[in-house]
C-alpha atoms as a PDB file:
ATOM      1  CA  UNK A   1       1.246   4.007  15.092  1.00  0.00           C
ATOM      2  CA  UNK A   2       2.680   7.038  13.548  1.00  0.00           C
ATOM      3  CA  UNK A   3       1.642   8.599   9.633  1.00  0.00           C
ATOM      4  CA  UNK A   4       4.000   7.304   7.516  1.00  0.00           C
ATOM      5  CA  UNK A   5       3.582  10.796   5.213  1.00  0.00           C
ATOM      6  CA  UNK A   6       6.103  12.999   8.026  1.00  0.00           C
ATOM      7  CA  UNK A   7       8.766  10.126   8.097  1.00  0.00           C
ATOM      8  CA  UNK A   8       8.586  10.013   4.183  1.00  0.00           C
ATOM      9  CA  UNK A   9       8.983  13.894   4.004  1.00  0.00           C
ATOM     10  CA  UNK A  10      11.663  13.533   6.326  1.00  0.00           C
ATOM     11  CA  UNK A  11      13.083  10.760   4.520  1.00  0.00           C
ATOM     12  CA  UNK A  12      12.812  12.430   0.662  1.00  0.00           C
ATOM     13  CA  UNK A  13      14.305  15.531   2.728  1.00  0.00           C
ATOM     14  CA  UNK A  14      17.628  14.182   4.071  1.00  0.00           C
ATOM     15  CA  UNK A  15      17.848  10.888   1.632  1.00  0.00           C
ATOM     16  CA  UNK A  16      21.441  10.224   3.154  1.00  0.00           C
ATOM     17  CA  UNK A  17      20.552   9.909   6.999  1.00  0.00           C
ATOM     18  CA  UNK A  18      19.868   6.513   6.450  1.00  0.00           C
ATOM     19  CA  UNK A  19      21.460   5.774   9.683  1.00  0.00           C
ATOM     20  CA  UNK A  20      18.608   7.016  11.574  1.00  0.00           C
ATOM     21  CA  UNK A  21      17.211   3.842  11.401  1.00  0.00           C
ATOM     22  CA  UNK A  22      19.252   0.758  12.374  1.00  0.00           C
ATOM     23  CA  UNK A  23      17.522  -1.502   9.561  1.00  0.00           C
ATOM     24  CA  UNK A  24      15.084  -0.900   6.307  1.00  0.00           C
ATOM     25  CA  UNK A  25      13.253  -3.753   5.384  1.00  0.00           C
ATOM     26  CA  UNK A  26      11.189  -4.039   2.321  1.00  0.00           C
ATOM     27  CA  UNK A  27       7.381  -5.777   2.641  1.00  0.00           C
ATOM     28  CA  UNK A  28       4.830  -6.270   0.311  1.00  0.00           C
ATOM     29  CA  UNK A  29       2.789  -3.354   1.657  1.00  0.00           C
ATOM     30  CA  UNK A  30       5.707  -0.586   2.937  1.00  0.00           C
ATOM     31  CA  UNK A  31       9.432  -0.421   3.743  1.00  0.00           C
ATOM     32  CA  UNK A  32      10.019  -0.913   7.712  1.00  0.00           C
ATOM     33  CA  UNK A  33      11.993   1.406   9.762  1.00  0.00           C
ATOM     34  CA  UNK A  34      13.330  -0.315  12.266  1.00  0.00           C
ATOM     35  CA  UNK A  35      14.676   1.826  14.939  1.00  0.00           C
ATOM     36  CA  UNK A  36      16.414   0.345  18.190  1.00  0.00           C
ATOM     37  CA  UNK A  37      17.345   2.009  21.208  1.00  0.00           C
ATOM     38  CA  UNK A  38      20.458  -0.074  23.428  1.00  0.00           C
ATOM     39  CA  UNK A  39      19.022  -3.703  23.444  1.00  0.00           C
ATOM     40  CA  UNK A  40      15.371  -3.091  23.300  1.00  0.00           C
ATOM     41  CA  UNK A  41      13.234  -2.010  20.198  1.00  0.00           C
ATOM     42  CA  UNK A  42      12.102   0.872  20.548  1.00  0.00           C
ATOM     43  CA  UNK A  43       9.793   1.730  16.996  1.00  0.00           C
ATOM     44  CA  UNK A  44       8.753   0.268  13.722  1.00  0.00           C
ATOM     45  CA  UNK A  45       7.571   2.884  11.536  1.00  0.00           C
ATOM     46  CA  UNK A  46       5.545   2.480   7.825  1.00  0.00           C
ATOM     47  CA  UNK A  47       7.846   4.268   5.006  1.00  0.00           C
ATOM     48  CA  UNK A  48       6.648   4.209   1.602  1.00  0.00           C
ATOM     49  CA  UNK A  49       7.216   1.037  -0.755  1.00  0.00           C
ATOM     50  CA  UNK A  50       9.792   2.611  -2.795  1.00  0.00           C
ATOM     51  CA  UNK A  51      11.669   4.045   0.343  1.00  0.00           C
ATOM     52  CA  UNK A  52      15.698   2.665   0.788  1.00  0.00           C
ATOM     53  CA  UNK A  53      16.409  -0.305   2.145  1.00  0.00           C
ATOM     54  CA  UNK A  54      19.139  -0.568   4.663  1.00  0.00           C
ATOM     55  CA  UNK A  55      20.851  -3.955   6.258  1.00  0.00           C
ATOM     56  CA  UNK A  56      20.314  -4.319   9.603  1.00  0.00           C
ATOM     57  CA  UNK A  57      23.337  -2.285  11.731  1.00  0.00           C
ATOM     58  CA  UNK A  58      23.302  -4.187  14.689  1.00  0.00           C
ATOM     59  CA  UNK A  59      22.096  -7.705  16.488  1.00  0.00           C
ATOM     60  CA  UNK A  60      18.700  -6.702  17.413  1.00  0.00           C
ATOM     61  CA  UNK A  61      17.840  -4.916  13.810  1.00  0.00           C
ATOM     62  CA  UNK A  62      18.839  -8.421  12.299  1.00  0.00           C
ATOM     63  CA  UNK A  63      16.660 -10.147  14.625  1.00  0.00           C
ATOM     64  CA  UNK A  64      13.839  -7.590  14.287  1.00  0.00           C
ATOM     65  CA  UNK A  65      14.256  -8.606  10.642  1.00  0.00           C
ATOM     66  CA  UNK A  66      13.954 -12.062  10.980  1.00  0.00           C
ATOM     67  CA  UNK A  67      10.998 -12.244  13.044  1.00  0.00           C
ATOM     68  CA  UNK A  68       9.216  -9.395  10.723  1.00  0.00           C
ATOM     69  CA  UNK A  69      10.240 -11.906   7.778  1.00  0.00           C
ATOM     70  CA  UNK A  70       8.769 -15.159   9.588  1.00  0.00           C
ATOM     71  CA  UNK A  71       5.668 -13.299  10.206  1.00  0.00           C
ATOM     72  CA  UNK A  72       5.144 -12.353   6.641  1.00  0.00           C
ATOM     73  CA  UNK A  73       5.734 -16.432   6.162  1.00  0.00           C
ATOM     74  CA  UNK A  74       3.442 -17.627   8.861  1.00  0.00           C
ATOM     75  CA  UNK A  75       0.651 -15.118  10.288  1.00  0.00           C
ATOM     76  CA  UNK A  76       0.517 -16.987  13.357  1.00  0.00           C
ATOM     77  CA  UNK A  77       4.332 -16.411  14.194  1.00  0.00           C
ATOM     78  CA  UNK A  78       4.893 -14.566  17.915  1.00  0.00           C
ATOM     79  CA  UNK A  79       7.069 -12.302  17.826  1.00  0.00           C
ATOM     80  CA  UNK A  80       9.360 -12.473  20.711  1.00  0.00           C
ATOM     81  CA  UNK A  81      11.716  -8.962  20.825  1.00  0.00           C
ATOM     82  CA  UNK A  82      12.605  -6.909  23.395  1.00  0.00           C
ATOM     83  CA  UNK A  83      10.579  -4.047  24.101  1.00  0.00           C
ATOM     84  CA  UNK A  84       9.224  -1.655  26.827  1.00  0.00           C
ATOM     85  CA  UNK A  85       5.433  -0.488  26.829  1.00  0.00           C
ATOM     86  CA  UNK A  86       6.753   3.227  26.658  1.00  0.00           C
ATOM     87  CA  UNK A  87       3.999   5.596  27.338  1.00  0.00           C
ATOM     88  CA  UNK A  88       1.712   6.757  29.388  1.00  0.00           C
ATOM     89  CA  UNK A  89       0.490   4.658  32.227  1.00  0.00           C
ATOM     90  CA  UNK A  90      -3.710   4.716  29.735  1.00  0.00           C
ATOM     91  CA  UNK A  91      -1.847   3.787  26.399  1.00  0.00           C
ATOM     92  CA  UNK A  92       0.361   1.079  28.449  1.00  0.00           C
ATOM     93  CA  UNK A  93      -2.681  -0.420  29.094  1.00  0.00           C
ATOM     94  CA  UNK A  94      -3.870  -0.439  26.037  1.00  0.00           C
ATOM     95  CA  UNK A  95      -1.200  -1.641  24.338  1.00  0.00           C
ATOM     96  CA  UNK A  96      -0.860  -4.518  26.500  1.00  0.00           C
ATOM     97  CA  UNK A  97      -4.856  -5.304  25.624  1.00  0.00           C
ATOM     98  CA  UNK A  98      -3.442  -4.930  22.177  1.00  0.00           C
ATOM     99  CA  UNK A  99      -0.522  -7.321  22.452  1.00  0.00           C
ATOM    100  CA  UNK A 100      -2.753 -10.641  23.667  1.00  0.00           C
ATOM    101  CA  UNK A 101      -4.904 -10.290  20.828  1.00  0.00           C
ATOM    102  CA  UNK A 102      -4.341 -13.548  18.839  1.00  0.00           C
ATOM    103  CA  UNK A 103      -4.059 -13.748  15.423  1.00  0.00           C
ATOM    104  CA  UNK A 104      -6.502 -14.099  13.207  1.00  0.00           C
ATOM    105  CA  UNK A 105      -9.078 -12.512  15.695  1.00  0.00           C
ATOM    106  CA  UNK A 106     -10.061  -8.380  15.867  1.00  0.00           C
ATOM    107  CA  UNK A 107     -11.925  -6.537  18.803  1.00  0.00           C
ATOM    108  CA  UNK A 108     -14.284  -3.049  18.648  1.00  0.00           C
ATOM    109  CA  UNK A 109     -12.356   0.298  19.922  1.00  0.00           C
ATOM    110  CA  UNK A 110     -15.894  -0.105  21.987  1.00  0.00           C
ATOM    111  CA  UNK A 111     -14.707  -4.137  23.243  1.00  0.00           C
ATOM    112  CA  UNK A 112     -11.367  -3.030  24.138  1.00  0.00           C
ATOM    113  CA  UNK A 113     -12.682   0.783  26.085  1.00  0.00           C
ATOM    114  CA  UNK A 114     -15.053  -1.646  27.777  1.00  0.00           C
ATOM    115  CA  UNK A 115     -12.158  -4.002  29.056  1.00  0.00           C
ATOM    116  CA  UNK A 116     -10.514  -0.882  30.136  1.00  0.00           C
ATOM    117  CA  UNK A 117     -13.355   1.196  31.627  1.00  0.00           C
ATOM    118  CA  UNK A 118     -11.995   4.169  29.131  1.00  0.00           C
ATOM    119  CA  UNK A 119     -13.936   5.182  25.823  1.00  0.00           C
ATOM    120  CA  UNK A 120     -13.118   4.396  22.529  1.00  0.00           C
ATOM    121  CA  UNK A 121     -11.870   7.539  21.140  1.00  0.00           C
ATOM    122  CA  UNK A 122      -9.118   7.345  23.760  1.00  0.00           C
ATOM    123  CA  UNK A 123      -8.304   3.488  22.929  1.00  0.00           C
ATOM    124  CA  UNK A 124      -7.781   4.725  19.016  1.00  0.00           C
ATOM    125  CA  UNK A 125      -5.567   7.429  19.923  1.00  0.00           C
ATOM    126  CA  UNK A 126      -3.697   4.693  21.970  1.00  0.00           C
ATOM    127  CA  UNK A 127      -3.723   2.837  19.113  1.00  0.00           C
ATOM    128  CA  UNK A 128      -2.684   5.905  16.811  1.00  0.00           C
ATOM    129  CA  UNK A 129       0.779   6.607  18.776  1.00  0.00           C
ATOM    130  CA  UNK A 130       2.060   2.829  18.851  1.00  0.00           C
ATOM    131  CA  UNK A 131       5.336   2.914  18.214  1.00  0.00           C
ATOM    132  CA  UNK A 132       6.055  -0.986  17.648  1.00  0.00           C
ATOM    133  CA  UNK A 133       3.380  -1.770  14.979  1.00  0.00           C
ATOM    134  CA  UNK A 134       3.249  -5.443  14.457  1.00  0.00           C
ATOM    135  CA  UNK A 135       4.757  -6.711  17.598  1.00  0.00           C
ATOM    136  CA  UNK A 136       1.751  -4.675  19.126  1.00  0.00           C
ATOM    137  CA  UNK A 137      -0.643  -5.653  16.622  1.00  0.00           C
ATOM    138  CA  UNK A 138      -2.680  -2.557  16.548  1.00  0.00           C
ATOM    139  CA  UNK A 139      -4.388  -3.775  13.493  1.00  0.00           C
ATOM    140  CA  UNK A 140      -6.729  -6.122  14.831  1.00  0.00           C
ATOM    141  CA  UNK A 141      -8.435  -3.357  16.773  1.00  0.00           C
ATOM    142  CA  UNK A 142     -11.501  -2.526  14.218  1.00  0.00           C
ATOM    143  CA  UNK A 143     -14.833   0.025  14.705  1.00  0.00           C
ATOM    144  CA  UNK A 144     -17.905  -1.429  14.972  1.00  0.00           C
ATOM    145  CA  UNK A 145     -19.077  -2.195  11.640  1.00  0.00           C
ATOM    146  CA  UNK A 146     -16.000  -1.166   9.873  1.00  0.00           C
ATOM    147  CA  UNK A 147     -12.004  -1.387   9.646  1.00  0.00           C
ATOM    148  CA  UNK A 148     -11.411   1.871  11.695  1.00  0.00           C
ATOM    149  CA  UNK A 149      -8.802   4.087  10.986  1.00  0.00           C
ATOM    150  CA  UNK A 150      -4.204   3.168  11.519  1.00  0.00           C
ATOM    151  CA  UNK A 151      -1.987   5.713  12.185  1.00  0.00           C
ATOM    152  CA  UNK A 152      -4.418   7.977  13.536  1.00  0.00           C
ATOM    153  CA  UNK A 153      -5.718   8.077   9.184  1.00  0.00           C
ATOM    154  CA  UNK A 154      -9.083   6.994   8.104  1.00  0.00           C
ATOM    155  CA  UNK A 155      -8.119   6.747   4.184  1.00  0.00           C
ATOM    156  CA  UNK A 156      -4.999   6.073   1.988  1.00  0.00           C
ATOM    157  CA  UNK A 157      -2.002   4.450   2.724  1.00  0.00           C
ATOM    158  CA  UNK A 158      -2.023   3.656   6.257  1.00  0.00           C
ATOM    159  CA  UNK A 159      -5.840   2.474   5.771  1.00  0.00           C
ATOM    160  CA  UNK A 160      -4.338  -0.441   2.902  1.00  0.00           C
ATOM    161  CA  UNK A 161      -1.972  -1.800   4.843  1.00  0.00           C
ATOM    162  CA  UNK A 162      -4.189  -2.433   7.962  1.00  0.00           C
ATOM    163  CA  UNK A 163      -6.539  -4.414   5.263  1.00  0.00           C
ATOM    164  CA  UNK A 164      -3.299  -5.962   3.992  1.00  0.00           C
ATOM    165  CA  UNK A 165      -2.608  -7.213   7.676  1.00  0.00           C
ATOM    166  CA  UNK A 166      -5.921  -8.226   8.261  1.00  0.00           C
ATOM    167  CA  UNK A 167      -5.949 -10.132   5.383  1.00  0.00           C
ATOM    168  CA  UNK A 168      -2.898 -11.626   5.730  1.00  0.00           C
ATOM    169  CA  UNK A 169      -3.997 -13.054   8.603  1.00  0.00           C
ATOM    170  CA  UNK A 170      -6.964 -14.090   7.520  1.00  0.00           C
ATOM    171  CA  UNK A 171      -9.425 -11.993  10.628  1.00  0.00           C
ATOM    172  CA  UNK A 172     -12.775 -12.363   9.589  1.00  0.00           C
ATOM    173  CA  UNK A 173     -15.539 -10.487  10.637  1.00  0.00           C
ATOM    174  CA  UNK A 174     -15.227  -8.934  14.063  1.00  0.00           C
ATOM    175  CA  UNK A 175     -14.337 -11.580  16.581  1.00  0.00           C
ATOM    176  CA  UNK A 176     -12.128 -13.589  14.126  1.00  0.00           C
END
């Protein structure tokens, strides 16, 4: 996942360029950028609460929307958008570790290395440069005997709304 603090510079920079996002939709716990690339998805990024909202600009930003919305209803909702696992062949991998994780449950950076035959360090940067938060639910990857850091930040903002999500979907303990 990206830091939401460059986007917001960006944003508070060049307030009018709304268009560089193809929808803004307010949450409790940020405002979603919702960027789309032809008919896939192609990022989600965390802008501050009091960022712009923008209606969606094309199909796929208003269906982005919806699902984001019915997930905020029901925890358990799949999201089913189009995407691409665009990356490197390692964080591929890792992201599609990341996107079978069911709801409600959470696995160690250490689990998910494991599964991979990598290290955890190199799973959390994986995790760090997701660029469809959500929809690969990054946030149910935890340290051992903590939350772990979100958006490649161990504090602040992007450390609240990965407790927000958690909680929200009511993960428990590691494991579920």
């Amino acid at each position: 996942m990206r830091r939401p603090a460059p986007e917001a510079r960006r944003d508070a920079a060049l307030p009018a360029l709304g268009h560089e996002y193809q929808a803004r939709l307010a949450t409790p716990f940020a405002v979603l950028g919702i960027r789309t690339s032809g008919n896939r998805l192609s990022e989600i990024v965390y802008l501050p609460k009091g960022a712009a909202t923008l209606a969606p600009q094309n199909r796929l930003a208003e269906k982005t929307c919806r699902q984001i919305e019915r997930y905020l209803d029901d925890p358990e909702f799949r999201f089913d958008l189009p995407f691409e696992f665009d990356g490197t062949p390692f964080r591929q991998r890792v992201w599609k570790a990341i996107h079978t994780i069911p709801c409600g449950r959470t696995v160690t950076y250490g689990e998910l290395a494991r599964s991979l035959k990598s290290a955890p360090r190199a799973v959390g940067g994986a995790c760090g440069d997701n660029r469809i938060p959500l929809v690969i639910p990054c946030h149910r990857v935890v340290a051992s005997g903590s939350i772990g850091g979100f958006m490649h930040a161990s504090g602040g903002d992007p450390i609240t709304i990965k407790q927000w999500l958690l909680k929200h979907e009511r993960a428990g303990e590691h494991g579920g």
